[in-house]
PDB file of N, CA and C in Angstrom:
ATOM      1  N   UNK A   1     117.678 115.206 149.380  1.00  0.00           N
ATOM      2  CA  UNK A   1     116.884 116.335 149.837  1.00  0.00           C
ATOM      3  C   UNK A   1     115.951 115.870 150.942  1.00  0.00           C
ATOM      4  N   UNK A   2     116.182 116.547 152.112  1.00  0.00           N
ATOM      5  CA  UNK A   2     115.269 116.537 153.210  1.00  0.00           C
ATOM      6  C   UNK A   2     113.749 117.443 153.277  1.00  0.00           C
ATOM      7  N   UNK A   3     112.788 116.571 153.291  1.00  0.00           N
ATOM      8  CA  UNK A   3     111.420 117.118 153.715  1.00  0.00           C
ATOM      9  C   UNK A   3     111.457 117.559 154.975  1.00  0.00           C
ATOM     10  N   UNK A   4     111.351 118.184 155.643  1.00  0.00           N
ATOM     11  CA  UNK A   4     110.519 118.569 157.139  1.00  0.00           C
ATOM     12  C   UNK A   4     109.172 118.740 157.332  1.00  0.00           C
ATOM     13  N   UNK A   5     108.772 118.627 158.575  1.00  0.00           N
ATOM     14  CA  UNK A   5     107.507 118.376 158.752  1.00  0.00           C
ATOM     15  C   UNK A   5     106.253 119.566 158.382  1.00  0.00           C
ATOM     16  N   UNK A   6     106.543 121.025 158.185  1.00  0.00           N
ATOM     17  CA  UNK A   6     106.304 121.839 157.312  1.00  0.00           C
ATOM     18  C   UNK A   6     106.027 121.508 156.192  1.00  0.00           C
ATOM     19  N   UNK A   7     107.238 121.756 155.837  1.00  0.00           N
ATOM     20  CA  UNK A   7     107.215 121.469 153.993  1.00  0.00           C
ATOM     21  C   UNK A   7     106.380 119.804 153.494  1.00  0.00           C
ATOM     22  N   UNK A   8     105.766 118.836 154.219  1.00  0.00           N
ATOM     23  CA  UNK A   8     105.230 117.758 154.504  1.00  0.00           C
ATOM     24  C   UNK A   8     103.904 118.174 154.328  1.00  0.00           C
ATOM     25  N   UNK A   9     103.750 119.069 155.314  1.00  0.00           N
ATOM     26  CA  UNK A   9     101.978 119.546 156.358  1.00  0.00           C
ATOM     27  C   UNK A   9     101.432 120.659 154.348  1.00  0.00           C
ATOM     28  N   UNK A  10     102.408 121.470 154.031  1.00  0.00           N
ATOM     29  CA  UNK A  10     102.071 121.853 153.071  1.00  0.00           C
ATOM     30  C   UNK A  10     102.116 121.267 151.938  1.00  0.00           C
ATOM     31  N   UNK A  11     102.936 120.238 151.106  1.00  0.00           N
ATOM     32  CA  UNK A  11     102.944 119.551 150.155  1.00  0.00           C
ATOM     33  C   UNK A  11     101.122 118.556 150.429  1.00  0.00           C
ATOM     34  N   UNK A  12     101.105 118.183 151.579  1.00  0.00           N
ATOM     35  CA  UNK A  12      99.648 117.236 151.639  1.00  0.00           C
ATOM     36  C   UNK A  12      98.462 118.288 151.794  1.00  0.00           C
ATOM     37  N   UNK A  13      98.459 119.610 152.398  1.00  0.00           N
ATOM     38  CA  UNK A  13      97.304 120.463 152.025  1.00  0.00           C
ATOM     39  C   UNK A  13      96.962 120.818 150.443  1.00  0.00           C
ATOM     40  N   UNK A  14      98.118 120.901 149.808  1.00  0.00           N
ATOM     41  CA  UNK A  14      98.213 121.357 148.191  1.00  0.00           C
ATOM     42  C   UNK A  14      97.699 120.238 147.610  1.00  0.00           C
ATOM     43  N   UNK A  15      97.860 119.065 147.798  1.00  0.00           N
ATOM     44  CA  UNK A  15      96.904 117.779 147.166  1.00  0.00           C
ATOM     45  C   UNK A  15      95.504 117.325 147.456  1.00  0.00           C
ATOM     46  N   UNK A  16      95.260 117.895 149.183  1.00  0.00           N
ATOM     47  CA  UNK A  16      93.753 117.835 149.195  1.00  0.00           C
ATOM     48  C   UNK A  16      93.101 119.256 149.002  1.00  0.00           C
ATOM     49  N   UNK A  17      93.404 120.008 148.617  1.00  0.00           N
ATOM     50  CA  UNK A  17      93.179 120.931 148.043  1.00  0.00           C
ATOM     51  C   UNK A  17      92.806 120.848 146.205  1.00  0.00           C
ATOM     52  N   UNK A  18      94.009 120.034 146.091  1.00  0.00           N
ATOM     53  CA  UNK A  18      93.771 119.898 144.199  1.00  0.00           C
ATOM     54  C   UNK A  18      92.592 118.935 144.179  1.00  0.00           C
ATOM     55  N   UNK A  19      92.444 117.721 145.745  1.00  0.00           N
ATOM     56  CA  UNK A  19      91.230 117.013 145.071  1.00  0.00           C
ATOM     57  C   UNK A  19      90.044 117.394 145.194  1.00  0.00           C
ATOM     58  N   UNK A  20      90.289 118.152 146.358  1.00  0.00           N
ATOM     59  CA  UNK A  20      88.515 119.027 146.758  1.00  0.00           C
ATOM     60  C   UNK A  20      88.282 119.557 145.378  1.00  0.00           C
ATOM     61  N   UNK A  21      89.336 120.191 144.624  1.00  0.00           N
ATOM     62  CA  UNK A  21      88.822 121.052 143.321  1.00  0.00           C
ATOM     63  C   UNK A  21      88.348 120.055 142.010  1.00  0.00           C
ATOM     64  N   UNK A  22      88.400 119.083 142.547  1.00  0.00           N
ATOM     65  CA  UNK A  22      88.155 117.629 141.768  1.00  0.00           C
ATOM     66  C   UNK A  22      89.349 117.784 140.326  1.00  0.00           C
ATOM     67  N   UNK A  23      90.381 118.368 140.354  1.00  0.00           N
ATOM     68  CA  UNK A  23      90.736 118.337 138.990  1.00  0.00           C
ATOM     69  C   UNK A  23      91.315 117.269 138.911  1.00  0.00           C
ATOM     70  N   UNK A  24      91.779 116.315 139.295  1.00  0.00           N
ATOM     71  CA  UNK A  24      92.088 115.146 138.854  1.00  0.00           C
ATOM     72  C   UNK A  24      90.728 114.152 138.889  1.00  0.00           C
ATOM     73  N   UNK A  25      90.080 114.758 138.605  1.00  0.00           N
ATOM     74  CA  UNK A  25      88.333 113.911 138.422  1.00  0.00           C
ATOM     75  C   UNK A  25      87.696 114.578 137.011  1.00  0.00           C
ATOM     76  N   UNK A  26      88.095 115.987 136.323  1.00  0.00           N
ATOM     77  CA  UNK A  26      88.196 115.780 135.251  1.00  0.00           C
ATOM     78  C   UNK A  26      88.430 115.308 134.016  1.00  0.00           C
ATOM     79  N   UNK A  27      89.343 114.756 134.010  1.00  0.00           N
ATOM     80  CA  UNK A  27      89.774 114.275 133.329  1.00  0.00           C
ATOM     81  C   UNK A  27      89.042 112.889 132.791  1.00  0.00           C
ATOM     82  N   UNK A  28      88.729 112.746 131.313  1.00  0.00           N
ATOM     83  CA  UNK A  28      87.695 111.577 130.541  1.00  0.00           C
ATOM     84  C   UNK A  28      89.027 111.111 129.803  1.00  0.00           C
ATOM     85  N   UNK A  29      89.111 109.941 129.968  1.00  0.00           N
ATOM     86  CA  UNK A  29      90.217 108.856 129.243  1.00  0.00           C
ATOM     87  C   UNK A  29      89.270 108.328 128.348  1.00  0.00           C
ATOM     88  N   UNK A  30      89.724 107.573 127.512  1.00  0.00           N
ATOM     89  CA  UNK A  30      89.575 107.061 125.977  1.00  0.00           C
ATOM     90  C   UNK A  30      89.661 105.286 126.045  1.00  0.00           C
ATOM     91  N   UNK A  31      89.436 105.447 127.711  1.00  0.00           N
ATOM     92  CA  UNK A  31      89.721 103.550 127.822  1.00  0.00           C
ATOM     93  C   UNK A  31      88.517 102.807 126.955  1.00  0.00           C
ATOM     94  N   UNK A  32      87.140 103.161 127.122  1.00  0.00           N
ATOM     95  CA  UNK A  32      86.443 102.777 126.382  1.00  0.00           C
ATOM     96  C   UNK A  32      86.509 102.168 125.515  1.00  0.00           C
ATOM     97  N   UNK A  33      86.654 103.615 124.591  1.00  0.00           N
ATOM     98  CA  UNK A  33      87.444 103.896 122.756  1.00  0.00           C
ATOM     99  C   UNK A  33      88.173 102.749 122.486  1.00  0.00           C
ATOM    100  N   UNK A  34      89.490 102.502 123.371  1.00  0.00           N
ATOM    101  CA  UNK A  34      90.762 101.733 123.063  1.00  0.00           C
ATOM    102  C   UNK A  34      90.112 100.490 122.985  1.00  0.00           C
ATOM    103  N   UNK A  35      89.449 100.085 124.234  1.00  0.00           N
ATOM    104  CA  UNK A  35      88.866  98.737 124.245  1.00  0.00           C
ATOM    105  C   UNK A  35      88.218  98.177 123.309  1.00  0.00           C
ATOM    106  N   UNK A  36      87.379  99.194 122.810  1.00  0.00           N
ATOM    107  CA  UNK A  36      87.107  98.425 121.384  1.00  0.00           C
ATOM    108  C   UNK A  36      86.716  98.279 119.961  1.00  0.00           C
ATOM    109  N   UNK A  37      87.822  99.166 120.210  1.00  0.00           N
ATOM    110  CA  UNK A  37      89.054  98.963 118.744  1.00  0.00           C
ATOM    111  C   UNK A  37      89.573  97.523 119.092  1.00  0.00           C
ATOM    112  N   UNK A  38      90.586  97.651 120.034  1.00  0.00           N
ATOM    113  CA  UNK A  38      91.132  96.175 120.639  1.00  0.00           C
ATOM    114  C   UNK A  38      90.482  94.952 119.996  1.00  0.00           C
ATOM    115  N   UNK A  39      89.231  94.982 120.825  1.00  0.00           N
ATOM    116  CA  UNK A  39      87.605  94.013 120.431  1.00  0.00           C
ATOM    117  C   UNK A  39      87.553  93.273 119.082  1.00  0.00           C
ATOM    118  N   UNK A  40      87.553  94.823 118.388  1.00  0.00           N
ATOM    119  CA  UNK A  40      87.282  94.783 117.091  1.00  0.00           C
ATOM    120  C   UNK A  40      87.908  93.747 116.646  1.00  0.00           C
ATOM    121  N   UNK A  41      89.230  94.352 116.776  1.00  0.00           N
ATOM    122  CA  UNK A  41      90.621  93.689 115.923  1.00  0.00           C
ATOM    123  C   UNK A  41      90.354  92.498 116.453  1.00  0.00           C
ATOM    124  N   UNK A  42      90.588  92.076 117.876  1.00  0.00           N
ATOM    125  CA  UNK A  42      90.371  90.693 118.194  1.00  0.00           C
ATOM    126  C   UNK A  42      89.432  90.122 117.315  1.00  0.00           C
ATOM    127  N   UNK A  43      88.421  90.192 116.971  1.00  0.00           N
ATOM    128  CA  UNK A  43      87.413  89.292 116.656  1.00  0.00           C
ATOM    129  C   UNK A  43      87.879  89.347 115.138  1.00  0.00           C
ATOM    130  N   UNK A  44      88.440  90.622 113.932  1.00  0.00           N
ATOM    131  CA  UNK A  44      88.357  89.901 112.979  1.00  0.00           C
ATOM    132  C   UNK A  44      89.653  89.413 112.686  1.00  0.00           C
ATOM    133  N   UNK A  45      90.549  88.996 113.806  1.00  0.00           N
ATOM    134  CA  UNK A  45      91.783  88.027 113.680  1.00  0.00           C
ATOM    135  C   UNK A  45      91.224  86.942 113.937  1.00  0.00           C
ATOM    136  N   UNK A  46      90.128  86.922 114.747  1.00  0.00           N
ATOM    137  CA  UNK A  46      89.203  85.106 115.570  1.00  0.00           C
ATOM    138  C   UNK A  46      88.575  84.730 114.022  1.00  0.00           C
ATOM    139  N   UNK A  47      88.012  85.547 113.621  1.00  0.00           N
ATOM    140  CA  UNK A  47      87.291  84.907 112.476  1.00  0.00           C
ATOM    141  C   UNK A  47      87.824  84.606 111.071  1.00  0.00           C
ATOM    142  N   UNK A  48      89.411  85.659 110.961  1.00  0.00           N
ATOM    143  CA  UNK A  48      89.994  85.003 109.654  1.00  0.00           C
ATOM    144  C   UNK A  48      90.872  83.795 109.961  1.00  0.00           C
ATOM    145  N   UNK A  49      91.484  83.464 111.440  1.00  0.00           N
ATOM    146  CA  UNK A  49      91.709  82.384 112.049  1.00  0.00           C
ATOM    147  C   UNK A  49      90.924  81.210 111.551  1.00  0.00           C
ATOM    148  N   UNK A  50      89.710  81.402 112.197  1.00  0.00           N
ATOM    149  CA  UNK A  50      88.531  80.580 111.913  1.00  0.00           C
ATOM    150  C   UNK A  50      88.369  79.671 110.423  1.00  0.00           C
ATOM    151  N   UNK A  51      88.519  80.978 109.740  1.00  0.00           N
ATOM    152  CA  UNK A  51      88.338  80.674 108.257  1.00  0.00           C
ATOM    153  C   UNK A  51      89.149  79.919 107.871  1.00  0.00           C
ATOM    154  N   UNK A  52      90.668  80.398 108.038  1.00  0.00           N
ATOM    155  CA  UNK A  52      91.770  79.006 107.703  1.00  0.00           C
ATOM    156  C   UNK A  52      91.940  78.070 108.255  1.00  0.00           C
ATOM    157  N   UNK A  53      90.984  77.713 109.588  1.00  0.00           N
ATOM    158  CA  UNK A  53      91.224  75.994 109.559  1.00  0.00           C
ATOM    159  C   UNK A  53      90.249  75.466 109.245  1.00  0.00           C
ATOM    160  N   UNK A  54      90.825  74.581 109.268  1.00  0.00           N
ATOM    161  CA  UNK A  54      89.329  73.088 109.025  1.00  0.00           C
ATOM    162  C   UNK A  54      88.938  72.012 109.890  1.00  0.00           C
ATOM    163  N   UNK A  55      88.335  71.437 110.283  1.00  0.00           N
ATOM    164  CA  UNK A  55      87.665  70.705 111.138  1.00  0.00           C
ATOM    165  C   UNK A  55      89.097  69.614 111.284  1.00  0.00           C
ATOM    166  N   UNK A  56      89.722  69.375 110.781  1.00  0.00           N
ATOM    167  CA  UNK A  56      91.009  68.776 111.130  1.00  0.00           C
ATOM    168  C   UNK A  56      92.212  69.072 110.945  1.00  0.00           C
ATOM    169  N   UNK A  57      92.390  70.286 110.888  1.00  0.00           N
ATOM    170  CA  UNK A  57      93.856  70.958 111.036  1.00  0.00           C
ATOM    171  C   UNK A  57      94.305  70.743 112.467  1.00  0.00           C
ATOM    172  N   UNK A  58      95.687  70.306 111.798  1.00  0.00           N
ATOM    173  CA  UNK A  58      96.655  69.664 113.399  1.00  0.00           C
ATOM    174  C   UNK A  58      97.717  71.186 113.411  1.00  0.00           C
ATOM    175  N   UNK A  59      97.200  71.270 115.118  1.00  0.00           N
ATOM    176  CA  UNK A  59      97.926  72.727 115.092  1.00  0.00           C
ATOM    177  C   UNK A  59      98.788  72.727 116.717  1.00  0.00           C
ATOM    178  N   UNK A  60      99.711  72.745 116.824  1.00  0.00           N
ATOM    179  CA  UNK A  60     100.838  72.589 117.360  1.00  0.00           C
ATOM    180  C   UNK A  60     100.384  72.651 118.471  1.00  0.00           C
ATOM    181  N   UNK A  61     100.925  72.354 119.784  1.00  0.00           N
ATOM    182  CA  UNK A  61     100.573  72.529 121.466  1.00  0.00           C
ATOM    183  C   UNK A  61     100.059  73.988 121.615  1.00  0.00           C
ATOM    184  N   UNK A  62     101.555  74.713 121.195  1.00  0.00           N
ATOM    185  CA  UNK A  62     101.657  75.989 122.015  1.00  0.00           C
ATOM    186  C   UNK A  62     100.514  76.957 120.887  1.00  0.00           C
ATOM    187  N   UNK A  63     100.480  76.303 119.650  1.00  0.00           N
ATOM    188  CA  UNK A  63      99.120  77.287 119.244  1.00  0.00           C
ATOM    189  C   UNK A  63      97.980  76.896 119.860  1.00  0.00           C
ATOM    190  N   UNK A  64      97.562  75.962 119.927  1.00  0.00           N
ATOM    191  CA  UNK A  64      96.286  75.403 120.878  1.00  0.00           C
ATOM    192  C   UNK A  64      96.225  76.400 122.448  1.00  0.00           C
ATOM    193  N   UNK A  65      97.776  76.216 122.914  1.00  0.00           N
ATOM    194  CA  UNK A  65      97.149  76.738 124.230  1.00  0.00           C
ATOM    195  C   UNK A  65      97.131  78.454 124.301  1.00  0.00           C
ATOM    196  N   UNK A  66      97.281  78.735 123.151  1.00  0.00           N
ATOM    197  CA  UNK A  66      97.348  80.240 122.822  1.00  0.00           C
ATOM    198  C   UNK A  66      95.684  80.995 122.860  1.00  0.00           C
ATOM    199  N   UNK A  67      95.301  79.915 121.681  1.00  0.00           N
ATOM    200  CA  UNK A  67      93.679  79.983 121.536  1.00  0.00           C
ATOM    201  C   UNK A  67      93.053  79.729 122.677  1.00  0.00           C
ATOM    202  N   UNK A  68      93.523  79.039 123.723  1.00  0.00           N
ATOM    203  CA  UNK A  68      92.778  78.732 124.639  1.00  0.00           C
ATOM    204  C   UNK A  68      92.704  79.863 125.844  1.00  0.00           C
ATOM    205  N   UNK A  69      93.661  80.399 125.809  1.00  0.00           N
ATOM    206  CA  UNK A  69      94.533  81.152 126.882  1.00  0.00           C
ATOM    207  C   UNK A  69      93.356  82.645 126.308  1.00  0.00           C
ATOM    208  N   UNK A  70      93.602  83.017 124.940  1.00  0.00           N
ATOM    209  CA  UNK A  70      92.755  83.949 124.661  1.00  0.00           C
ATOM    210  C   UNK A  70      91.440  84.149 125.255  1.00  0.00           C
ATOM    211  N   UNK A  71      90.641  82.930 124.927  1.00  0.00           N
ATOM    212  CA  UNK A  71      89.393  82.293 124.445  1.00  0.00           C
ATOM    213  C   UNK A  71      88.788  82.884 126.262  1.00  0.00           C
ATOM    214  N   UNK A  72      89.816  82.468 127.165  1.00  0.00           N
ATOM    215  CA  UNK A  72      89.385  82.455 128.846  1.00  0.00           C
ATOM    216  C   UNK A  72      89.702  83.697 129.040  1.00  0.00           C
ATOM    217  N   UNK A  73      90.968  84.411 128.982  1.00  0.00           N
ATOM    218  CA  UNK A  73      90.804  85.782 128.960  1.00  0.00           C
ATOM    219  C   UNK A  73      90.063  86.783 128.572  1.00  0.00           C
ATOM    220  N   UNK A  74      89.213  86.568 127.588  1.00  0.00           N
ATOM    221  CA  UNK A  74      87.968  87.495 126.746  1.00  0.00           C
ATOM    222  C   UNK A  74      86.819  87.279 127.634  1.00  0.00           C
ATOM    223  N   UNK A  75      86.464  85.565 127.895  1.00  0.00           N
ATOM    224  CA  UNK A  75      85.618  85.295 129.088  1.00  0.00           C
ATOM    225  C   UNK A  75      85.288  85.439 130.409  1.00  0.00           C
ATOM    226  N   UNK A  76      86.486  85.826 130.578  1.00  0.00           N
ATOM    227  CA  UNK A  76      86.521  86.887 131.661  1.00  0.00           C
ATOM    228  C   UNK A  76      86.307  87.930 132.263  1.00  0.00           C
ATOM    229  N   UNK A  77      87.064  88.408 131.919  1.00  0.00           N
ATOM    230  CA  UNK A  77      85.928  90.053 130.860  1.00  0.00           C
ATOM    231  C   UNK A  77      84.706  90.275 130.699  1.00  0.00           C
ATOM    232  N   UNK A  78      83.978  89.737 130.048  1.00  0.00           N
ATOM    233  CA  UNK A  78      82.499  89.704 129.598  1.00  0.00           C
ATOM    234  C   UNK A  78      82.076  89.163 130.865  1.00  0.00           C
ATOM    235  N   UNK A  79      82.328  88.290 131.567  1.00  0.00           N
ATOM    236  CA  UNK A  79      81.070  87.645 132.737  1.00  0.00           C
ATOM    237  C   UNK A  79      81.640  88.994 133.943  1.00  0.00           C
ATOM    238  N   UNK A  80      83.053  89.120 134.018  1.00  0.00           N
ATOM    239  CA  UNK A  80      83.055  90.421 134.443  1.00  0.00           C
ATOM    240  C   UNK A  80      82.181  91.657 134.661  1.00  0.00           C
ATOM    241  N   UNK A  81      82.087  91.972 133.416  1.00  0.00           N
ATOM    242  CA  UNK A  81      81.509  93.050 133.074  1.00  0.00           C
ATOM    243  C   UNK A  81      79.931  92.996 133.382  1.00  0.00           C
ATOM    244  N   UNK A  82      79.514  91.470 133.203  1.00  0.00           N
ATOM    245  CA  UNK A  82      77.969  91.341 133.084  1.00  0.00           C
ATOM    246  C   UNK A  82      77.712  91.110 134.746  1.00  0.00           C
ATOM    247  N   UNK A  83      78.355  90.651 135.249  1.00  0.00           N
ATOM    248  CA  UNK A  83      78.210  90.275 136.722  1.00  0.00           C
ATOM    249  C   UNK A  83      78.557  91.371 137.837  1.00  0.00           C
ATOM    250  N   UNK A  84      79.947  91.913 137.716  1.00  0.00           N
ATOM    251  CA  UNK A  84      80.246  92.820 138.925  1.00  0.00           C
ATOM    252  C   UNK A  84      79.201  94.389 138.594  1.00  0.00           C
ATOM    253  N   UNK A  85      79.757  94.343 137.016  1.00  0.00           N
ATOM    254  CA  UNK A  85      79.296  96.277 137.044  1.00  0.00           C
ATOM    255  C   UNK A  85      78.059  96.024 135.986  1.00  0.00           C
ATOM    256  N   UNK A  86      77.584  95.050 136.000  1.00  0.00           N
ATOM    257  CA  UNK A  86      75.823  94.557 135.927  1.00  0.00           C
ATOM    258  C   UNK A  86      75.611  95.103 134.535  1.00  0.00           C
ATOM    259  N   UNK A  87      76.522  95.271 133.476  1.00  0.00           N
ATOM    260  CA  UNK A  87      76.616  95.462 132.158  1.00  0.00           C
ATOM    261  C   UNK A  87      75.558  94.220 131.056  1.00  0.00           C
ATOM    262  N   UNK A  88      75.081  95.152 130.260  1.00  0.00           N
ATOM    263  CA  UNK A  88      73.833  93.483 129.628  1.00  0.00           C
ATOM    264  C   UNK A  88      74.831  93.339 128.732  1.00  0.00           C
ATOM    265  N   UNK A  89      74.536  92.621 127.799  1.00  0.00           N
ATOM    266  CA  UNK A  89      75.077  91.665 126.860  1.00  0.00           C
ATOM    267  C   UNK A  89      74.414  91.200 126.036  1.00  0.00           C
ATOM    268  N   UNK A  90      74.752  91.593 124.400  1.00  0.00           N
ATOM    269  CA  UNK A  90      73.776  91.092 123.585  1.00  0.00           C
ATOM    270  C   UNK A  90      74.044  89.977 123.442  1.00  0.00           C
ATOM    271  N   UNK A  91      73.185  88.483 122.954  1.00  0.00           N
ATOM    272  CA  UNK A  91      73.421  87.422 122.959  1.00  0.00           C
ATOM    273  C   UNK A  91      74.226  87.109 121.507  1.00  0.00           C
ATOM    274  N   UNK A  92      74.538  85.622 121.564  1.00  0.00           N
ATOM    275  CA  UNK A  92      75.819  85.897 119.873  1.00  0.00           C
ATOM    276  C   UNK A  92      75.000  86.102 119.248  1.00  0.00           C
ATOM    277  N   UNK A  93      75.193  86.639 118.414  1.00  0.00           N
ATOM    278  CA  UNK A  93      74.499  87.106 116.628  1.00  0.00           C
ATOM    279  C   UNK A  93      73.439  87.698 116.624  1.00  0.00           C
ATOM    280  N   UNK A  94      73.252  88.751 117.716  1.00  0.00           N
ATOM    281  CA  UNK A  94      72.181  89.879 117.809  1.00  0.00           C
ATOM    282  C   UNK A  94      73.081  91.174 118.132  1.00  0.00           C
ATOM    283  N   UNK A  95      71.996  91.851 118.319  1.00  0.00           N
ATOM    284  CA  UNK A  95      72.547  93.446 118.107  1.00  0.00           C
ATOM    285  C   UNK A  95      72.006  94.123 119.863  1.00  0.00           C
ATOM    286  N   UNK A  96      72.951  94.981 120.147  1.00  0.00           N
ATOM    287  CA  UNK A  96      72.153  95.510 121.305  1.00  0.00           C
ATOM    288  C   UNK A  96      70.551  95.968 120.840  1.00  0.00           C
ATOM    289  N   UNK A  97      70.488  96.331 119.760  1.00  0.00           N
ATOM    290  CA  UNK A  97      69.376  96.822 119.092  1.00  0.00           C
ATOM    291  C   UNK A  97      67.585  95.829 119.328  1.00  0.00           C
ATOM    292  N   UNK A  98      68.495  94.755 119.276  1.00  0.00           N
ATOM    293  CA  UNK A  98      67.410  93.724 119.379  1.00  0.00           C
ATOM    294  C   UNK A  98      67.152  92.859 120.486  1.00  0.00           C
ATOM    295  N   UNK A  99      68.268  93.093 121.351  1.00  0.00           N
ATOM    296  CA  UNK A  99      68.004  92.350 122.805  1.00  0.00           C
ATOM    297  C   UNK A  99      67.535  93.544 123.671  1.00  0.00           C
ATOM    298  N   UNK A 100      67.108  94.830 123.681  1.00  0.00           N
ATOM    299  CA  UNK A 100      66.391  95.477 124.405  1.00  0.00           C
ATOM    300  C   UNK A 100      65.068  95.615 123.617  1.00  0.00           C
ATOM    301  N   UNK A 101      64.584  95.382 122.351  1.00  0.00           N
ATOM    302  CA  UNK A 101      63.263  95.180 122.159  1.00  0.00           C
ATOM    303  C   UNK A 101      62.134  94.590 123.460  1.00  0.00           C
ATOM    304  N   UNK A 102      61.132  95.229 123.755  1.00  0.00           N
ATOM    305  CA  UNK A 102      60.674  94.647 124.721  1.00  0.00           C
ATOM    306  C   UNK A 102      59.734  93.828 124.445  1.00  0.00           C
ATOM    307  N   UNK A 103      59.291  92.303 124.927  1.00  0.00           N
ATOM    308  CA  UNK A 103      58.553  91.330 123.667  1.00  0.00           C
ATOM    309  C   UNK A 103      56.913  91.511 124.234  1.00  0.00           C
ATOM    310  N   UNK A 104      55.968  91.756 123.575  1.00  0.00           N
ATOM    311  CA  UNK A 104      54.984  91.992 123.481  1.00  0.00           C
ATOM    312  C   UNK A 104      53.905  90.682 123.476  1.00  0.00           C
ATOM    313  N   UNK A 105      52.493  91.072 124.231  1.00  0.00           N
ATOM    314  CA  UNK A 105      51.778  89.461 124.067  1.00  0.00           C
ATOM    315  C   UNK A 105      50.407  89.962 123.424  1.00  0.00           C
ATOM    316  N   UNK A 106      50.642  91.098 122.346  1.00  0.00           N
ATOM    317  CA  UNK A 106      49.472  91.642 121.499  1.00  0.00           C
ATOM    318  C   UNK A 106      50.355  92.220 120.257  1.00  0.00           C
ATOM    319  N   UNK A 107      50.041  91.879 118.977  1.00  0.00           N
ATOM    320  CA  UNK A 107      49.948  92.356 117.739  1.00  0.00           C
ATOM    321  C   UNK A 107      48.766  92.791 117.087  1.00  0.00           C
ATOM    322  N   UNK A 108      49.420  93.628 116.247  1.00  0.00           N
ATOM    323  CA  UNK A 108      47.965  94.623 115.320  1.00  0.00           C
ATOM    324  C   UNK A 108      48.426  93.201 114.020  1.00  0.00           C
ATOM    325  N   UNK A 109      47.073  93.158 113.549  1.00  0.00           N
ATOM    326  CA  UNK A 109      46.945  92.707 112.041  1.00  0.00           C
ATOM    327  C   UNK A 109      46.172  93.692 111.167  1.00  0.00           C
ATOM    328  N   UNK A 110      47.490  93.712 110.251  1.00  0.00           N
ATOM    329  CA  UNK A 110      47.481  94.842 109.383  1.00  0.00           C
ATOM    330  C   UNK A 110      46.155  93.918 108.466  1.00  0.00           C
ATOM    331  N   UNK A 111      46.211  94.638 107.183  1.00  0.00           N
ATOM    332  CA  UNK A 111      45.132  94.790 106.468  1.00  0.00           C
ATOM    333  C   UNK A 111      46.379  93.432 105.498  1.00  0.00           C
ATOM    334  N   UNK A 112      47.570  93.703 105.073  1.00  0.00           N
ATOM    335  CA  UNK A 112      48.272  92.954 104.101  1.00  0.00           C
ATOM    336  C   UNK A 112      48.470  91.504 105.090  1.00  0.00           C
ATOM    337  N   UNK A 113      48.373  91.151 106.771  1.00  0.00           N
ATOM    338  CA  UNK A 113      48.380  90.053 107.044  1.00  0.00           C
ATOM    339  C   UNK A 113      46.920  89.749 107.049  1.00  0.00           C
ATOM    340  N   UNK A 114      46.191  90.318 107.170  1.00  0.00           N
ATOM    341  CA  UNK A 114      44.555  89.734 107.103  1.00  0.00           C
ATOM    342  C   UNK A 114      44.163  88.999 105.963  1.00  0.00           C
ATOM    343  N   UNK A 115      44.765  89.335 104.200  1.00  0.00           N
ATOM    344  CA  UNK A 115      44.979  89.302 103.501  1.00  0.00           C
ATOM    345  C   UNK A 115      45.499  87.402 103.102  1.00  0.00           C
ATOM    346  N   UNK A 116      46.632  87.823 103.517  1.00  0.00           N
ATOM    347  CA  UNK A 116      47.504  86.242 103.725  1.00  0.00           C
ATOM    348  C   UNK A 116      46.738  85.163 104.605  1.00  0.00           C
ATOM    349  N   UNK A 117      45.748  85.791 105.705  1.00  0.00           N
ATOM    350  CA  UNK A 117      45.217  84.778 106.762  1.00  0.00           C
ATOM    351  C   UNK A 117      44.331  84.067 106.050  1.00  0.00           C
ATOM    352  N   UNK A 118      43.707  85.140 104.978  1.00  0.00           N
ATOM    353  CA  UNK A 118      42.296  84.321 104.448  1.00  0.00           C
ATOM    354  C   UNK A 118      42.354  83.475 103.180  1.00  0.00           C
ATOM    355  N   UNK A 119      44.085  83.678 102.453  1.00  0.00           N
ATOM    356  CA  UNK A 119      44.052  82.891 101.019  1.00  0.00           C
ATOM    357  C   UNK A 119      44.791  81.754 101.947  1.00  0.00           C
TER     358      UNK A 119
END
C-alpha cells in the first residue's frame, strides 16, 4: 500500500492534533507500583539467601557472579535515582520517616526527665 503525500500531510496533522489534546499524556502507568513489588521480592529473596549461608559456604563461580551482577545492578539504580532525578534515600535501617525528621539544637525537659536528672 502506497501513502501519497496527502494522505502523509493528513495522517501527521491527526497525530499532532492527538498530542496538542495531550491524550497520550493521560495516561498514569503503574511503573512505580511494579517497581516495588519487584524491590520487595528482591530483598526478601537477598535476605532468605542471606540466612542460608554462612560465613564459609563455598558457592560456585557462576553463583558468585550472579550475586554480584545483582548487587551492581540494584546500585545502579539507587545512585541513579539519588543523583540524576535528585531522589533522597533513606539510609540502611531507617525509615523515610526518620531521615526527614529535622534535628533540633533545643529540647523541652519534661517534668519525668527532670525527675531522672536529680536521682
Amino acid at each position: 500500500m502506497k501513502i501519497n503525500e496527502s494522505k502523509l500531510k493528513k495522517i501527521i496533522a491527526e497525530e499532532m492534533a492527538a498530542i496538542e489534546d495531550k491524550q497520550y499524556f493521560d495516561h498514569v502507568d503503574e511503573e512505580g507500583q511494579m517497581a516495588k513489588r519487584q524491590l520487595e521480592q528482591l530483598a526478601e529473596y537477598a535476605n532468605e539467601l542471606a540466612s542460608m549461608l554462612g560465613d564459609d559456604t563455598q558457592l560456585e563461580g557462576w553463583v558468585q557472579s550472579k550475586i554480584t551482577l545483582a548487587k551492581d545492578y540494584i546500585s545502579k539504580v539507587k545512585h541513579y535515582l539519588e543523583d540524576e532525578l535528585e531522589m533522597k534515600s533513606p539510609g540502611c535501617g531507617e525509615t523515610q520517616d526518620q531521615m526527614m525528621v529535622e534535628p533540633s539544637n533545643t529540647f523541652e525537659i519534661t517534668d519525668e526527665l527532670a525527675e531522672l536528672m536529680e536521682s
